[in-house]
N, C-alpha and C. Protein backbone atom coordinates (compact mmCIF):
# COMPACT_ATOMS: atom_id res chain seq x y z
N UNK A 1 78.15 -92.64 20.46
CA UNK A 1 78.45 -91.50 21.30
C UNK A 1 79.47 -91.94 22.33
N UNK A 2 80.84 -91.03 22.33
CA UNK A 2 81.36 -91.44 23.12
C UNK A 2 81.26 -90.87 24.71
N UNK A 3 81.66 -91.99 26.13
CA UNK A 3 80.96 -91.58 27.08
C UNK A 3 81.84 -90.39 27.45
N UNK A 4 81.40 -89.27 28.33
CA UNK A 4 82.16 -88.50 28.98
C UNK A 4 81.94 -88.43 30.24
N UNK A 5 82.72 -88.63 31.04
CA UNK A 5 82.35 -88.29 32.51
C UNK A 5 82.61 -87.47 33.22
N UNK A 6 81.51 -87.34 34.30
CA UNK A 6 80.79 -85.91 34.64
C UNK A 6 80.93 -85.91 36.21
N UNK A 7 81.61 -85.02 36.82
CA UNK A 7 81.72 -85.25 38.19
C UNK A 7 80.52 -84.95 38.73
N UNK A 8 79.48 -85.14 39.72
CA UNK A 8 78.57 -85.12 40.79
C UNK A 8 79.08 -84.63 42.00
N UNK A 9 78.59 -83.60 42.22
CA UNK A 9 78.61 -83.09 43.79
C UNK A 9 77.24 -83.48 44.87
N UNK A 10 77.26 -83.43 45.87
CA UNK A 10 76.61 -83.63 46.85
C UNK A 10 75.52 -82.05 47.04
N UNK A 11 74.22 -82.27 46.84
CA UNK A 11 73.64 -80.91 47.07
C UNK A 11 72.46 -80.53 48.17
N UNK A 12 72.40 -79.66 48.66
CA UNK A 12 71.10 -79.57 49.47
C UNK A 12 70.40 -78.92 48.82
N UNK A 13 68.53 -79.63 48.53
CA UNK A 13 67.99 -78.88 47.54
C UNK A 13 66.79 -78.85 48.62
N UNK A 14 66.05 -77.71 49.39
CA UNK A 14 65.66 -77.45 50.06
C UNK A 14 65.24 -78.16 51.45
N UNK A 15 64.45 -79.02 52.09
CA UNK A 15 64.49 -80.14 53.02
C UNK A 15 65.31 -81.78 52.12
N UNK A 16 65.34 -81.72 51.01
CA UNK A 16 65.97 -82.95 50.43
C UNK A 16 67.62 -82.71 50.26
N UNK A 17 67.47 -84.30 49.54
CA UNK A 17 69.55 -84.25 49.42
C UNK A 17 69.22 -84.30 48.07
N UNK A 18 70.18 -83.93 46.95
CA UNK A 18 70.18 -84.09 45.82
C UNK A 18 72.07 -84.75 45.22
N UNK A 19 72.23 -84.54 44.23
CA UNK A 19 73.20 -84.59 43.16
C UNK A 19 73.03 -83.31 42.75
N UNK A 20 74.37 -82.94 42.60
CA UNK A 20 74.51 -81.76 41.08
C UNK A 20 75.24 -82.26 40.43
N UNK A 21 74.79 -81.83 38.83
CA UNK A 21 75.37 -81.77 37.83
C UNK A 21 76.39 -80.63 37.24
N UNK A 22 77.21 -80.91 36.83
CA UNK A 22 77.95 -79.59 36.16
C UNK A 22 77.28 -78.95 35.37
N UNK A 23 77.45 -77.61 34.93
CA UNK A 23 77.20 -76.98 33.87
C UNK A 23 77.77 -77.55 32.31
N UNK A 24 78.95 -78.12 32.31
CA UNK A 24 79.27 -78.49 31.25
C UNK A 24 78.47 -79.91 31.00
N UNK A 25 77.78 -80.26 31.97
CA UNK A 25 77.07 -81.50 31.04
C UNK A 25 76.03 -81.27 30.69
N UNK A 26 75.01 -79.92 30.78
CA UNK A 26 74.35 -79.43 30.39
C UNK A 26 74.37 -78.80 29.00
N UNK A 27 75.71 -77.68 28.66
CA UNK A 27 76.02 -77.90 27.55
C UNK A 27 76.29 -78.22 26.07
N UNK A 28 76.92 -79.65 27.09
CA UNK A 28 77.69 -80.73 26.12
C UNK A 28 76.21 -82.02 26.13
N UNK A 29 75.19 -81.32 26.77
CA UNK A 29 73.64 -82.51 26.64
C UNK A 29 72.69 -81.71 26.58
N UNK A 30 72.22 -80.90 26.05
CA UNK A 30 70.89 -79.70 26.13
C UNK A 30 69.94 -80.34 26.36
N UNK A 31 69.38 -81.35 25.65
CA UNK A 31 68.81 -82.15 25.58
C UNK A 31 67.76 -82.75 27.04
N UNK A 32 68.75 -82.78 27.69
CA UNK A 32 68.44 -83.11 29.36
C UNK A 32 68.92 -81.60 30.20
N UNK A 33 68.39 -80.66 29.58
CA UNK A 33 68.17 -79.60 30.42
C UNK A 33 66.47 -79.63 30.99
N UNK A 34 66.36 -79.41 32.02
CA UNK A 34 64.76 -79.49 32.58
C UNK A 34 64.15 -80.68 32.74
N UNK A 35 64.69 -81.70 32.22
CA UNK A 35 64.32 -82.91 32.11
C UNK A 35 63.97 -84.02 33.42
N UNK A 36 63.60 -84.56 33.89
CA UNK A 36 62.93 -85.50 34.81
C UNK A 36 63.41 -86.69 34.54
N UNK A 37 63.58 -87.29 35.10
CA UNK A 37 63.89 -88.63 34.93
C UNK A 37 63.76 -89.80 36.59
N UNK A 38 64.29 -91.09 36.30
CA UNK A 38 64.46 -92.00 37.29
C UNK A 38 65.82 -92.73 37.58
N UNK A 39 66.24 -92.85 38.28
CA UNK A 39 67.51 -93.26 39.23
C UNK A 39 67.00 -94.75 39.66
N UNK A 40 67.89 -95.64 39.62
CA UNK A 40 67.81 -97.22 39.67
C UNK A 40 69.16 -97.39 40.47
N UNK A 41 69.37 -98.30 41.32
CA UNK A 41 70.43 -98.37 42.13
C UNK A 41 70.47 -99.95 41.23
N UNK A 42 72.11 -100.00 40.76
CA UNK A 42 72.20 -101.22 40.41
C UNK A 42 73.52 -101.84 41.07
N UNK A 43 74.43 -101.24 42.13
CA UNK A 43 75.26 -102.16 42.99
C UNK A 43 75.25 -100.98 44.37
N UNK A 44 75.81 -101.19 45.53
CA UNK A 44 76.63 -100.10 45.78
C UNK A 44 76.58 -99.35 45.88
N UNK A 45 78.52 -98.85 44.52
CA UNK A 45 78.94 -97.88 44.23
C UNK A 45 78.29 -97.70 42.56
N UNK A 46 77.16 -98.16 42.17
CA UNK A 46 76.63 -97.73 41.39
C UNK A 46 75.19 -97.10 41.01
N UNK A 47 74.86 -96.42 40.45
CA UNK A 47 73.54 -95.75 39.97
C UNK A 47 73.35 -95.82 38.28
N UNK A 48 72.10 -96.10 38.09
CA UNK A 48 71.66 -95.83 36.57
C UNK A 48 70.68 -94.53 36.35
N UNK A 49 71.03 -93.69 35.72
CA UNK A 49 69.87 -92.03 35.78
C UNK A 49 69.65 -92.30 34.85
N UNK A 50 68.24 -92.31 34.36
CA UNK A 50 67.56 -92.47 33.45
C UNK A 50 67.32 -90.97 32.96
N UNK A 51 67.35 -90.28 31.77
CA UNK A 51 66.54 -88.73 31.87
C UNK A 51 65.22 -89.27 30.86
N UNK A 52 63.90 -88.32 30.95
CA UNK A 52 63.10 -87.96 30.10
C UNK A 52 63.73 -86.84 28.94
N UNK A 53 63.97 -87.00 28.11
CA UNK A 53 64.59 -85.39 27.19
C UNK A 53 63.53 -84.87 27.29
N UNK A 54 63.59 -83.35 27.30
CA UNK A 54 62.52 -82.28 26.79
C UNK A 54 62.21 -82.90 25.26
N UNK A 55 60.62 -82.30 25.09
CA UNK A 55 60.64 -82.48 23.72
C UNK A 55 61.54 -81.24 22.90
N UNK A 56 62.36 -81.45 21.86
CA UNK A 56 62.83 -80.42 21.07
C UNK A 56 61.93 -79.65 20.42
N UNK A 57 60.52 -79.65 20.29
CA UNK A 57 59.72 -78.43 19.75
C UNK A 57 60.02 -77.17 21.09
N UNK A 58 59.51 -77.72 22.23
CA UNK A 58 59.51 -76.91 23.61
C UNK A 58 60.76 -75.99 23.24
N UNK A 59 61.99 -76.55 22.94
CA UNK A 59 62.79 -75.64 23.00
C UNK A 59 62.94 -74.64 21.72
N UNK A 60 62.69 -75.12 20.50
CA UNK A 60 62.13 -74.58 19.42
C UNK A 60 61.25 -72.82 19.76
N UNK A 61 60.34 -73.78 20.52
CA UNK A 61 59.17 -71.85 20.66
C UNK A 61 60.14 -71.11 21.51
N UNK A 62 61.13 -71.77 22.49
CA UNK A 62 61.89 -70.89 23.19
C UNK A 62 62.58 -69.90 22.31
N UNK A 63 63.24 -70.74 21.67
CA UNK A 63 64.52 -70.50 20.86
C UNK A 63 63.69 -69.06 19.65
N UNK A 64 62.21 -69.43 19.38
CA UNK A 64 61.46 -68.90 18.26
C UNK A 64 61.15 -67.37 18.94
N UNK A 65 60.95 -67.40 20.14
CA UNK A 65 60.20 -66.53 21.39
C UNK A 65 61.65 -65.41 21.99
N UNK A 66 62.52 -65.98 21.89
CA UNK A 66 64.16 -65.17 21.67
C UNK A 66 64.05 -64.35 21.04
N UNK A 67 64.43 -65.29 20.02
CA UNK A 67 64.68 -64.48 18.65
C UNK A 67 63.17 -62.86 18.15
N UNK A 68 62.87 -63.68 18.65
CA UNK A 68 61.31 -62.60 18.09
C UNK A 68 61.56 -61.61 19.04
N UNK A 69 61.47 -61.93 20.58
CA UNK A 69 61.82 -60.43 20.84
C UNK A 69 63.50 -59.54 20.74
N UNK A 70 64.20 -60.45 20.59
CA UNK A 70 65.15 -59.77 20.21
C UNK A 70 65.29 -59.02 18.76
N UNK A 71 64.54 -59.46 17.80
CA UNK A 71 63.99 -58.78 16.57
C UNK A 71 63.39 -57.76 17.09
N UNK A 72 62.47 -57.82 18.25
CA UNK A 72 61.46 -56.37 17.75
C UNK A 72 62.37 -55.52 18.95
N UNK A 73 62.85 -55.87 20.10
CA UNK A 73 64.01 -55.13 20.60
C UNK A 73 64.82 -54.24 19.58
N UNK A 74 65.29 -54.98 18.78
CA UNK A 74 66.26 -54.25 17.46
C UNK A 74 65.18 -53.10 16.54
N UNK A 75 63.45 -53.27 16.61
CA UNK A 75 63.33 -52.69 15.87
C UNK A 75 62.73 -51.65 16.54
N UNK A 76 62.72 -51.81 17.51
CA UNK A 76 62.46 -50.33 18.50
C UNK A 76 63.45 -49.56 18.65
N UNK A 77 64.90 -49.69 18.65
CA UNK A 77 66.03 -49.18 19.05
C UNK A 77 65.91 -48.11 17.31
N UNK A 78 65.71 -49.04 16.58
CA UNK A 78 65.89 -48.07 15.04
C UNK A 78 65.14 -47.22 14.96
N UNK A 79 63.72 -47.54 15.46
CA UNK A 79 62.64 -46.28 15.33
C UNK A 79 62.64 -45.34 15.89
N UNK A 80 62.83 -45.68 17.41
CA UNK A 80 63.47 -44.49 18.43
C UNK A 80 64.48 -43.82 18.32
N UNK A 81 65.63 -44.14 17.84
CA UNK A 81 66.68 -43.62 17.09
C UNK A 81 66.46 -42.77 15.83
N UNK A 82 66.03 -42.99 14.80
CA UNK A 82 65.68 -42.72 13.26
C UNK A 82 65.95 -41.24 13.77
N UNK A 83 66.29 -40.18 12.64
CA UNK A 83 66.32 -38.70 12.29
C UNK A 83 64.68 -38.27 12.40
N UNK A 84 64.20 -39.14 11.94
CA UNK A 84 62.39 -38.40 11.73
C UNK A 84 61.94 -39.36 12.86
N UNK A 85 62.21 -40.32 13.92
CA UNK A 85 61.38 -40.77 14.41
C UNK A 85 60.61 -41.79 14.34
N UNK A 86 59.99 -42.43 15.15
CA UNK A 86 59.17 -43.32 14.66
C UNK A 86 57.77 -43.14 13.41
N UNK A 87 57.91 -43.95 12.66
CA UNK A 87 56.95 -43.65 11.66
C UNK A 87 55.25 -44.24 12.43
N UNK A 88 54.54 -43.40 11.90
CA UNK A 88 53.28 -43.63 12.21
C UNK A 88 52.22 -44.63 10.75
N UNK A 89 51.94 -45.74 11.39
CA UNK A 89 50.74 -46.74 10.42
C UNK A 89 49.69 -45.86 10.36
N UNK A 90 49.40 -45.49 9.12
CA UNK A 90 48.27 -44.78 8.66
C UNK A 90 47.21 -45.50 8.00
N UNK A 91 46.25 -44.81 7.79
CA UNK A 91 45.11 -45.94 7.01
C UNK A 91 45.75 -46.34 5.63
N UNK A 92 46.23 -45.29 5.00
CA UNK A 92 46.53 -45.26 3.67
C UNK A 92 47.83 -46.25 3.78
N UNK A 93 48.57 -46.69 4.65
CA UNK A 93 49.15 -48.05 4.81
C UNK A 93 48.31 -48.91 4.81
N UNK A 94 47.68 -49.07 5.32
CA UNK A 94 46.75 -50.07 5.43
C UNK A 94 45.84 -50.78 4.64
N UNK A 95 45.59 -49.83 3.79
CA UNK A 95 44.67 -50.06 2.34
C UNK A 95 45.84 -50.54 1.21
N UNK A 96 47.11 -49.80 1.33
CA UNK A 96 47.78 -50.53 0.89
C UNK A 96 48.13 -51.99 0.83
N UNK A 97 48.32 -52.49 2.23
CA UNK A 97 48.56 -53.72 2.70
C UNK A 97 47.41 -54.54 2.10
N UNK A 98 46.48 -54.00 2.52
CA UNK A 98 45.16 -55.15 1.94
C UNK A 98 45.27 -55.32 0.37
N UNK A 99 45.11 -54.40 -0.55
CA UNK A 99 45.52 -54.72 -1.55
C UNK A 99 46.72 -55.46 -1.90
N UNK A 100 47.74 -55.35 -1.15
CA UNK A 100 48.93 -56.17 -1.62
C UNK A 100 48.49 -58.05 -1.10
N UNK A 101 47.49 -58.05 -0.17
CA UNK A 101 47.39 -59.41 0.50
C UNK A 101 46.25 -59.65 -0.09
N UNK A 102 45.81 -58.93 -1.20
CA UNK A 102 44.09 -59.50 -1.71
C UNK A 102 44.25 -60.53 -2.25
N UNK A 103 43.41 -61.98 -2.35
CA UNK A 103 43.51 -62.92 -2.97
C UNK A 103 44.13 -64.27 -1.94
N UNK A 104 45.25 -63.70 -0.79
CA UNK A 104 46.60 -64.42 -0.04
C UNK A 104 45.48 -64.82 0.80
N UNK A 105 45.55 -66.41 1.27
CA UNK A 105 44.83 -67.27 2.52
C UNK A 105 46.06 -68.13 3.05
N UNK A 106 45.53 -68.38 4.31
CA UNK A 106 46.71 -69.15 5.01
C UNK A 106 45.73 -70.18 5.87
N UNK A 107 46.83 -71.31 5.79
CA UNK A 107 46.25 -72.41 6.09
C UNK A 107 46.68 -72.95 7.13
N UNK A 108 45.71 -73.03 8.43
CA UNK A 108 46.27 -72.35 9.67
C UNK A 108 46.85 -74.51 10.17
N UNK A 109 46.49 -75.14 9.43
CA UNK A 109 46.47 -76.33 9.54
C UNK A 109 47.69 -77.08 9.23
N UNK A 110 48.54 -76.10 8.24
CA UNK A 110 49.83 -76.39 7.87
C UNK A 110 50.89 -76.19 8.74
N UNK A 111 50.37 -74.99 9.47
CA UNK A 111 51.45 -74.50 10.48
C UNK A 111 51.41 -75.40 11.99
N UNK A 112 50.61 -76.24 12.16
CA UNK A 112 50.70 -77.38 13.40
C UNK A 112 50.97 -78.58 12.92
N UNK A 113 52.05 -79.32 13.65
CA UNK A 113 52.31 -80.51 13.88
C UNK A 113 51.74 -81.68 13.76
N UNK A 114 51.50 -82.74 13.10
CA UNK A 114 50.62 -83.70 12.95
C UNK A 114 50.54 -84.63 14.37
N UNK A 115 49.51 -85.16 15.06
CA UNK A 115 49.44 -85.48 16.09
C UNK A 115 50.23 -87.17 16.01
C-alpha cells in the first residue's frame, strides 16, 4: 500500500484538544471510520496512530439495513402510486404461500457466523 499523506488540523472537541482528519482519508480508508485507536509519541515532531478497524460485518448490517429500507421505501412509493392501489394480503394469499413453502425449513444456524 502506497503511503498517502493526510493533512491534520488542530481541533476543539468539547473541553479537549483533538486532531482532525480529512474527509478524504476517510474515504480513501473506510475501514478506520469510527474506529478507536492509540497515539505513541515517538520523537518530537513525530506521532505513531495506531487505529482499531471496525469489524467489516458491523458495516455489512449497515450497508444490509440501507439497502433494505431503501427497498421497501421503493416498494411503498409503487403501491401508493399503482392505478388500483395498494393491494390487500388476504387469507387466500396466505394459504397459498403455505402451500408453496410446505415441506421448506431453514436452518437458522447457517445464517450466523462461526465463533
Amino acid at each position: 500500500m502506497a503511503a498517502s499523506p493526510y493533512r491534520v488540523t488542530p481541533a476543539r472537541i468539547g473541553n479537549s484538544s483533538g486532531l482532525r482528519l480529512p474527509a478524504a482519508f476517510y474515504r480513501d480508508h473506510p475501514q478506520f471510520s469510527g474506529a478507536a485507536g492509540q497515539v505513541e509519541v515517538l520523537s518530537d515532531d513525530s506521532l505513531l496512530l495506531r487505529f482499531d478497524p471496525v469489524q467489516a460485518e458491523q458495516g455489512d448490517a449497515e450497508d444490509d439495513s440501507l439497502l433494505l429500507g431503501l427497498f421497501l421505501d421503493f416498494l411503498s412509493r409503487q403501491a401508493l402510486t399503482a392505478d388500483a392501489g395498494p393491494v390487500l394480503y388476504t387469507e387466500a394469499m396466505a394459504d397459498d404461500d403455505e402451500e408453496l413453502l410446505a415441506g421448506v425449513s431453514v436452518d437458522a444456524a447457517e445464517d450466523q457466523p462461526a465463533p
